[in-house]
N, C-alpha and C. Protein backbone atom coordinates (compact mmCIF):
# COMPACT_ATOMS: atom_id res chain seq x y z
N UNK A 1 94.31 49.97 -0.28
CA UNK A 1 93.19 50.69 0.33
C UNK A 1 93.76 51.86 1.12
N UNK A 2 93.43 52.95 0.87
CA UNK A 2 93.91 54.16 2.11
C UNK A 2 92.82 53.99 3.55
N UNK A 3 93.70 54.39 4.00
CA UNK A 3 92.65 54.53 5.51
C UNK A 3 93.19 56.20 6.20
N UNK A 4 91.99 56.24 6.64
CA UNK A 4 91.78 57.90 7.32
C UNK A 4 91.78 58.09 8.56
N UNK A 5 91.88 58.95 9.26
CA UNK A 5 92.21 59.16 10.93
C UNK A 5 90.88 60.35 10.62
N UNK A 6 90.16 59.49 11.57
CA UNK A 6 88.75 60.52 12.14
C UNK A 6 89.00 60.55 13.61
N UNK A 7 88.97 62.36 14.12
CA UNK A 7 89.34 62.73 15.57
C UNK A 7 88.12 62.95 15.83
N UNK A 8 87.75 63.08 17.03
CA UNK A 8 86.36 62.76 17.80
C UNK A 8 85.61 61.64 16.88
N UNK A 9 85.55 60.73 16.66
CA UNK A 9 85.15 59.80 15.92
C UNK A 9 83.71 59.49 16.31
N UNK A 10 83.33 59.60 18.00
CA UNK A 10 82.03 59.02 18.59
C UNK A 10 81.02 60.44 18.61
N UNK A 11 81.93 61.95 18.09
CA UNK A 11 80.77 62.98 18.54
C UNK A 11 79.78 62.79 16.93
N UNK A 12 78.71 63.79 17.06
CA UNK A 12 77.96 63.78 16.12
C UNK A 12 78.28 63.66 14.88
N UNK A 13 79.50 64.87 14.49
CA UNK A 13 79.55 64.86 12.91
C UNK A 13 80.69 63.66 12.50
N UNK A 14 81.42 63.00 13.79
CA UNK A 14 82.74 61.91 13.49
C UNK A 14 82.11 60.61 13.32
N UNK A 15 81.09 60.36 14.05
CA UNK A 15 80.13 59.24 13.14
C UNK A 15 79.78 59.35 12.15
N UNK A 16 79.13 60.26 11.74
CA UNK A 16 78.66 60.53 10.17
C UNK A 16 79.91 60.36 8.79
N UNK A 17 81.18 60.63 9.64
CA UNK A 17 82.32 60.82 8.41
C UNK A 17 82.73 59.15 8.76
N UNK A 18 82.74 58.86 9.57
CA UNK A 18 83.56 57.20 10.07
C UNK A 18 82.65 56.48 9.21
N UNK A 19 81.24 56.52 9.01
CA UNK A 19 79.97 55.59 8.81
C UNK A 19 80.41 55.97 6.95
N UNK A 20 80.64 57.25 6.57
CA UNK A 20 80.71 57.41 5.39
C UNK A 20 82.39 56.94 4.23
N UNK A 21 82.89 57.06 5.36
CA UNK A 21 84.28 56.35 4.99
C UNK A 21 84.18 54.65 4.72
N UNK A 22 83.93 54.13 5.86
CA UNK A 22 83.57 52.85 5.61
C UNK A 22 82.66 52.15 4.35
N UNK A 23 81.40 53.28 4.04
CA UNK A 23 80.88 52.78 3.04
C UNK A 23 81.32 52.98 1.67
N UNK A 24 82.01 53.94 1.82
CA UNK A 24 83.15 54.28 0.52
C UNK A 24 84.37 53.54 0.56
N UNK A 25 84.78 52.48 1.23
CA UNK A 25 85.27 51.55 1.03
C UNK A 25 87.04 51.58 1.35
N UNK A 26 86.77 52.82 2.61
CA UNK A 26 87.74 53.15 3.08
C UNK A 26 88.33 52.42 4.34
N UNK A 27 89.36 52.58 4.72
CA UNK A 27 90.06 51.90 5.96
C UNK A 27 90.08 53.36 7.14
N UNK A 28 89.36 52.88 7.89
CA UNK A 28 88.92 54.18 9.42
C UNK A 28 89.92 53.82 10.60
N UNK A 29 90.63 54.63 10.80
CA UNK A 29 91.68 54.64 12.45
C UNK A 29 90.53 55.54 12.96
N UNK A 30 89.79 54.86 14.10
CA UNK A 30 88.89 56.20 14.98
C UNK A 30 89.34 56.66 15.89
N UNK A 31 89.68 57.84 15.86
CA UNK A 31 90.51 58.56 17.35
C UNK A 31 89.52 59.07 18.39
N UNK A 32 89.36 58.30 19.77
CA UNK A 32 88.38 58.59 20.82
C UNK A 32 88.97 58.75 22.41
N UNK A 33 88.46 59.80 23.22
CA UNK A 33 88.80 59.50 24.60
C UNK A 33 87.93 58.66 25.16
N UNK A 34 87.29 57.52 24.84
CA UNK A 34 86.86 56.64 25.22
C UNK A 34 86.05 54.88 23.86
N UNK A 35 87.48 54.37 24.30
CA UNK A 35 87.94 52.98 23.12
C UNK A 35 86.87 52.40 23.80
N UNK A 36 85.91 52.16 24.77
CA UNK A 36 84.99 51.28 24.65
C UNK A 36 83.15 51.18 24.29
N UNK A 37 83.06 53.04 24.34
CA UNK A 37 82.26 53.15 24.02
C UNK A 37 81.94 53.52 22.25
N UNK A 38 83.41 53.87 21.70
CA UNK A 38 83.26 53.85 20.05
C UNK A 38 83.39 52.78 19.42
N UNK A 39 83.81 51.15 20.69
CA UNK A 39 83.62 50.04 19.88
C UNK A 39 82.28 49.60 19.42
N UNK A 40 81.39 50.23 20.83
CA UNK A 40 79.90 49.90 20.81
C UNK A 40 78.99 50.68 19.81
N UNK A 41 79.83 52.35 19.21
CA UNK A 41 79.03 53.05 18.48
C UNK A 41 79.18 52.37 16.72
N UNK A 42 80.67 52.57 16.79
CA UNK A 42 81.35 52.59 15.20
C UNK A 42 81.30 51.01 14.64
N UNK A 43 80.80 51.30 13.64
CA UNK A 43 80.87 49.60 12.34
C UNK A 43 82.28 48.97 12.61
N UNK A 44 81.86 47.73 12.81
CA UNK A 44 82.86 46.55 12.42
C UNK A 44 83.58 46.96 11.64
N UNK A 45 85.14 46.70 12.07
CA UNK A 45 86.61 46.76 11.11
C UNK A 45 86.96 48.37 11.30
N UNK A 46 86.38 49.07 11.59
CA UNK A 46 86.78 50.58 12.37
C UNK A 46 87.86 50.12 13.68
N UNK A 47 89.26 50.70 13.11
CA UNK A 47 90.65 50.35 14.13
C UNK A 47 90.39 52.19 15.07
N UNK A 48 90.14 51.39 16.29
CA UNK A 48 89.78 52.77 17.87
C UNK A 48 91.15 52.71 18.35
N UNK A 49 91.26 54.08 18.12
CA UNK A 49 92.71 54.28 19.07
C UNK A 49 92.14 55.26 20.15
N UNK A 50 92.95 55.12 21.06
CA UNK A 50 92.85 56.46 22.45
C UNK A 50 93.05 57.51 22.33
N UNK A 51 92.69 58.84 22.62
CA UNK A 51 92.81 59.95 22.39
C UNK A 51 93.53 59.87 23.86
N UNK A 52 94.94 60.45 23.57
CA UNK A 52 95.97 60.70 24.56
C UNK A 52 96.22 62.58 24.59
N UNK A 53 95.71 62.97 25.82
CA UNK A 53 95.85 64.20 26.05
C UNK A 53 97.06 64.68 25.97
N UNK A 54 97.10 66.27 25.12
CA UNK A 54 98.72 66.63 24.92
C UNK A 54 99.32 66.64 26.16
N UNK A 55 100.88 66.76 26.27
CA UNK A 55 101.62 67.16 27.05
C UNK A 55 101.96 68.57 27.23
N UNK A 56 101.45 69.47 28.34
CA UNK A 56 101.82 70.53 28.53
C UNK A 56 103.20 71.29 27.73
N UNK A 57 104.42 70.74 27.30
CA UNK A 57 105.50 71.09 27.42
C UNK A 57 105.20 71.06 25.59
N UNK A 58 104.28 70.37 24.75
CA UNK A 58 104.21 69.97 23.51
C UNK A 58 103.16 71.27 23.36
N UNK A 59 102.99 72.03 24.32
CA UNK A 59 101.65 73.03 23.44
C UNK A 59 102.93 74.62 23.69
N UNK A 60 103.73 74.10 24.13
CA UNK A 60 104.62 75.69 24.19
C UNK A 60 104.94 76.08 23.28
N UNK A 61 104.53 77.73 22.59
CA UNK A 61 105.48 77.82 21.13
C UNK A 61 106.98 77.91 21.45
């Protein structure tokens, strides 16, 4: 099974792709700055990871 990394997973259009992945029979990593409210949004078996803010020193060219 492949599984996909959806970023903003809980805004408008990252539900719609998480909800459509799942029914296509895909495996969803949901990337959110908040793991308890995309447990309450996103379908069962959707794996919520934390959206960890960059590190200043990682955005320098």
């Amino acid at each position: 099974m492949s599984t996909v990394l959806v970023i903003g997973a809980t805004g408008q259009v990252g539900r719609v792709v998480v909800e459509e992945a799942v029914r296509r029979g895909l495996g969803v990593r949901a990337q959110t700055r908040d793991v308890e409210r995309a447990r309450g949004l996103l379908p069962d078996g959707v794996e919520v990871v934390k959206a960890s803010p960059p590190l200043p020193t990682n955005c320098v060219p």
